[in-house]
Protein backbone atom coordinates (compact mmCIF):
# COMPACT_ATOMS: atom_id res chain seq x y z
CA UNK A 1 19.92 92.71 129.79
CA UNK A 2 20.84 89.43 128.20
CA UNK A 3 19.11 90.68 124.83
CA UNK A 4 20.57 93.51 124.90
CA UNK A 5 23.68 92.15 124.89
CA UNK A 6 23.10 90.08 122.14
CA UNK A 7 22.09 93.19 120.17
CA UNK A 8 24.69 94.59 120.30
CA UNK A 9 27.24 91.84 119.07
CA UNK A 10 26.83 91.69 115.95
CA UNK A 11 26.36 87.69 114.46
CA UNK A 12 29.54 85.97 114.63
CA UNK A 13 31.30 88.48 116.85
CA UNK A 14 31.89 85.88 120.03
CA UNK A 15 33.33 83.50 118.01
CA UNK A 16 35.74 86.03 116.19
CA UNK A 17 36.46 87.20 119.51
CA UNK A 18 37.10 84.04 120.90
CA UNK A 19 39.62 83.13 118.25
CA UNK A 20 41.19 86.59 118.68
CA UNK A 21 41.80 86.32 122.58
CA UNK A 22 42.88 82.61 121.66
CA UNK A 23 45.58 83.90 119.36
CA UNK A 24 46.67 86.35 122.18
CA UNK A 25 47.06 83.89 124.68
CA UNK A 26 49.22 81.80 122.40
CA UNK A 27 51.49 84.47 121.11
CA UNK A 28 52.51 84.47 124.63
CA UNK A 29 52.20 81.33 125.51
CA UNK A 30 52.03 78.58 122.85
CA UNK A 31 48.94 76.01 122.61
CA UNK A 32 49.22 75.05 126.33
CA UNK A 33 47.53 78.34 126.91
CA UNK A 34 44.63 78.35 124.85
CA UNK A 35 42.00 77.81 127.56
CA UNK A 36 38.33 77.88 127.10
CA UNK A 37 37.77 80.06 130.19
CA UNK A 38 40.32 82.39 129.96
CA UNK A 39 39.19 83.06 126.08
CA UNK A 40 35.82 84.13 127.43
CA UNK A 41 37.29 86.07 130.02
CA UNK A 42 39.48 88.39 127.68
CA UNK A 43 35.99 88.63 125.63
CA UNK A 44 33.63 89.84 128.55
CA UNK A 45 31.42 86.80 128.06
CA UNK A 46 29.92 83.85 130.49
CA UNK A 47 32.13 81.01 130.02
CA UNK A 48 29.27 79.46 128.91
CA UNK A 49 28.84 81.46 126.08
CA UNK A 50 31.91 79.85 124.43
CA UNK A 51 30.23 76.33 124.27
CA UNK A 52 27.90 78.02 121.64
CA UNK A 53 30.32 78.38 119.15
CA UNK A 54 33.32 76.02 120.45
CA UNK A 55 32.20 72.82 121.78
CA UNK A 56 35.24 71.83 123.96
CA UNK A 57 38.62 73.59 124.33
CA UNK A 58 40.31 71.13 121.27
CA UNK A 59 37.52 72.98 118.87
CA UNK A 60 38.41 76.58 120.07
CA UNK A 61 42.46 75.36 119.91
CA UNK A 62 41.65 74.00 116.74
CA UNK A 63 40.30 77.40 115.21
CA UNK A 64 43.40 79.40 116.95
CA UNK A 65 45.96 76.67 115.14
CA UNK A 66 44.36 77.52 111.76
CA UNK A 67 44.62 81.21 112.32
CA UNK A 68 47.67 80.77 113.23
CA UNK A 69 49.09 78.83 110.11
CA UNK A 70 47.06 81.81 108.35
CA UNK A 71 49.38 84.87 109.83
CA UNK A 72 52.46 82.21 109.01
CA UNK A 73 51.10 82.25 105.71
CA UNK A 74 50.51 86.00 105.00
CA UNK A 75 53.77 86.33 106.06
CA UNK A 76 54.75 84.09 103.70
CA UNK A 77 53.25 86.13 100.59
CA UNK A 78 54.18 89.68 101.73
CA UNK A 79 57.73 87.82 101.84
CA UNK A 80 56.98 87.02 98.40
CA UNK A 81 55.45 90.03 97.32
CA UNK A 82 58.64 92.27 98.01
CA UNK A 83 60.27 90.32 94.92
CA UNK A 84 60.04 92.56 92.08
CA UNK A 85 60.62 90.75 88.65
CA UNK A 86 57.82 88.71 86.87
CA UNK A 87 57.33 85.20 86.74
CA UNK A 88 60.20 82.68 84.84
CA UNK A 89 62.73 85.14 85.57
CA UNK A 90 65.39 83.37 86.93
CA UNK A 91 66.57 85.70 88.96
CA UNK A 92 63.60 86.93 90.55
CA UNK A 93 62.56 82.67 91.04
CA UNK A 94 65.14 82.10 92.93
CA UNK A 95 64.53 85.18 95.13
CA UNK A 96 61.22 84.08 95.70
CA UNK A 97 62.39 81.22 96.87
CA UNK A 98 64.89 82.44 99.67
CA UNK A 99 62.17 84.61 100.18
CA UNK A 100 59.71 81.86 101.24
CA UNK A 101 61.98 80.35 103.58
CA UNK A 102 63.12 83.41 105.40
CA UNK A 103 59.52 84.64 106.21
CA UNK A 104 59.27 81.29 107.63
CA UNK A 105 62.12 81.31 109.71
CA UNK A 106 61.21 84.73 110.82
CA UNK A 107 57.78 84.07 111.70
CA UNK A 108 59.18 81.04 113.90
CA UNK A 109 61.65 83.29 115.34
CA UNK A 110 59.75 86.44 116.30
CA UNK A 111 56.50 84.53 117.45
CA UNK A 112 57.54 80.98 118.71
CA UNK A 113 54.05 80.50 120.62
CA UNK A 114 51.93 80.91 117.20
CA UNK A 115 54.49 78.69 115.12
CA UNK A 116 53.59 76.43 117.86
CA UNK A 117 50.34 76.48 117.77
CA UNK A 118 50.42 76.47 113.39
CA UNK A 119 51.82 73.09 114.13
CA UNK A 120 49.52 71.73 117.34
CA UNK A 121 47.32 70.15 115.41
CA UNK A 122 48.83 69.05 112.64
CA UNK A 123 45.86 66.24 111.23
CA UNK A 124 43.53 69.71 111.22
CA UNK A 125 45.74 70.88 108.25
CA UNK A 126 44.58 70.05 104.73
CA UNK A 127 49.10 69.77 103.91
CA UNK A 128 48.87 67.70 100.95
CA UNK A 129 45.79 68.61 99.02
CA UNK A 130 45.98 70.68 96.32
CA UNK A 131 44.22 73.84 95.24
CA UNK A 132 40.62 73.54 94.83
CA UNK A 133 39.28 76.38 95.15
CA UNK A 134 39.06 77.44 98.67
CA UNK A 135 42.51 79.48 98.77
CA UNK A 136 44.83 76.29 100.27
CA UNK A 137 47.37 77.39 97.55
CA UNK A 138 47.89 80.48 99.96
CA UNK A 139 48.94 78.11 102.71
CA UNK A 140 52.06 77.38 103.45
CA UNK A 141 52.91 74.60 101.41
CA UNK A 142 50.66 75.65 98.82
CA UNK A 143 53.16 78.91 98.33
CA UNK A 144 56.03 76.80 98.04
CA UNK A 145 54.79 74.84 95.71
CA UNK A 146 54.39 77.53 93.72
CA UNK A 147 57.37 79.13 93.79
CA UNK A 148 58.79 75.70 92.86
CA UNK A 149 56.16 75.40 89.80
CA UNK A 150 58.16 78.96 88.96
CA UNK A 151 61.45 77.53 89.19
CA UNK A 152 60.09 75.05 86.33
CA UNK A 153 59.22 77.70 83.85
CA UNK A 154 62.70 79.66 84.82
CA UNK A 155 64.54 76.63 83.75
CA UNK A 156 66.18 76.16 87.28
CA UNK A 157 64.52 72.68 88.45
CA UNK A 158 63.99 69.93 85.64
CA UNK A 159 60.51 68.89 85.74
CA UNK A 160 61.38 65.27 86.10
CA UNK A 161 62.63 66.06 89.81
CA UNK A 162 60.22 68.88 90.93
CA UNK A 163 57.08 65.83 92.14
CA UNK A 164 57.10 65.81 95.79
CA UNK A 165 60.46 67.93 96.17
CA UNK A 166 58.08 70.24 98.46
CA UNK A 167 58.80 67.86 101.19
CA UNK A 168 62.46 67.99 101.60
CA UNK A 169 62.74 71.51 101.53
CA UNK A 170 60.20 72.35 103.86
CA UNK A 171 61.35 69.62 106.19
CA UNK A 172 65.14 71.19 105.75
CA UNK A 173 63.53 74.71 106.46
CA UNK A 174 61.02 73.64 109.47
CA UNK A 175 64.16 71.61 110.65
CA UNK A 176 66.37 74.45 111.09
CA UNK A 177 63.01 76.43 112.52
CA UNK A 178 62.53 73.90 115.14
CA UNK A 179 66.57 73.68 116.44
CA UNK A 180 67.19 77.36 116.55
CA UNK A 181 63.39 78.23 118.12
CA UNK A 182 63.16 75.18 120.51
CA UNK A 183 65.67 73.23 120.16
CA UNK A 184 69.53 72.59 121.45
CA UNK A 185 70.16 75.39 119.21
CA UNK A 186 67.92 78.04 120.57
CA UNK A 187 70.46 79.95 122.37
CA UNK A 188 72.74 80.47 119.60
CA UNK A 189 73.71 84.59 118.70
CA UNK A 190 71.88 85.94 115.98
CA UNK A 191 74.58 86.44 113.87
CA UNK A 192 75.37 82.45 114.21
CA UNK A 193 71.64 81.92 113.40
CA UNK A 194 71.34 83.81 110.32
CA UNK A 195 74.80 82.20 108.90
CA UNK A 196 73.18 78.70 109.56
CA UNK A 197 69.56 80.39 107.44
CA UNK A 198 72.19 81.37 104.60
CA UNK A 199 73.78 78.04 104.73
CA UNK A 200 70.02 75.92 104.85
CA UNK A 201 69.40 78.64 101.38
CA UNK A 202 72.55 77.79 99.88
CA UNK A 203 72.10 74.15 100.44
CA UNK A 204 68.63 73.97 99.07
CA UNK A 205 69.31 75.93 95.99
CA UNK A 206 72.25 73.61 95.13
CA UNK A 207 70.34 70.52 95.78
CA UNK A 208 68.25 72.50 93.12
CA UNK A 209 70.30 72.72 90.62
């Protein structure tokens, strides 16, 4: 029976599974409910099948953070994507830009137990290396930095200031993200909330200029 089992999961299929059922449990309920056994339960495997692929609960929560940061980031680039004008416009730069942060926001907003869980494990996250190779300029940080890099070649940030100016913005951004989502602010209206977005946007793009 056990073969057959394993027959019919194709290689790698537990572990995907795992991860899936992982991210379901903390779309509801942050990192604090990624657990091992429920995982497996979801799945409609032995619990002891997870230690195959996982080998404590920090490995599994480890995978789930990662895939996590991953739907933060494709949110990110369809954000992105929407912007119609090529690159070094000035206009469309700049759009890009707003367009960055407000996936980001939104993402926080609409699933607060995955932005969570992007940000559990922070030391997992490869934040300050750059591109080489293995797609970490679709991250997060690695989008906003090149949005910025476009803001160069449209003439709105003087390359003497763009090194490192990744980190205030996204700390501004992931700031406000953290107040209104978790924070003393997380009751606010949403009308209130998206006048304090517009005035992060405005802020940032001054500090830009």
């Amino acid at each position: 029976m056990r073969g057959a089992e394993r027959r019919r999961r194709p290689r790698g299929a537990v572990r995907d599974g795992l991860v899936a059922a992982g991210l379901e449990l903390a779309r509801t309920g942050g990192p604090e409910a990624v657990v091992l056994r429920e995982a497996t339960r979801m799945v409609g495997v032995v619990p002891n099948a997870a230690y195959r692929h996982f080998a404590d609960r920090d490995e599994l929560l480890a995978a789930v953070s990662a895939a996590a940061m991953q739907e933060l980031a494709s949110r990110m680039a369809a954000g992105v994507a929407r912007v119609p004008g090529k690159h070094g416009d000035p206009a469309a730069a700049r759009q890009r830009l707003g367009a960055i942060g407000a996936a980001y926001l939104e993402f926080a907003h609409e699933e607060p137990g995955l932005f969570a869980t992007a940000f559990a494990l922070p030391q997992r996250h490869a934040y300050g290396a750059p591109d080489d190779g293995t797609g970490r300029d679709r991250m997060p940080l690695g989008q906003l930095r090149t949005v910025l890099d476009e803001l160069v070649d449209a003439g709105l940030l003087d390359r003497r200031r763009r090194d490192g100016i990744e980190y205030p913005i996204w700390s501004t951004v992931h700031g406000l993200a953290m107040l209104t989502g978790q924070g003393p602010l997380r009751d606010i209206p949403g009308a209130t909330r998206h006048h304090l977005e517009e005035l992060t946007f405005s802020f940032i793009e001054e500090s830009l200029a």
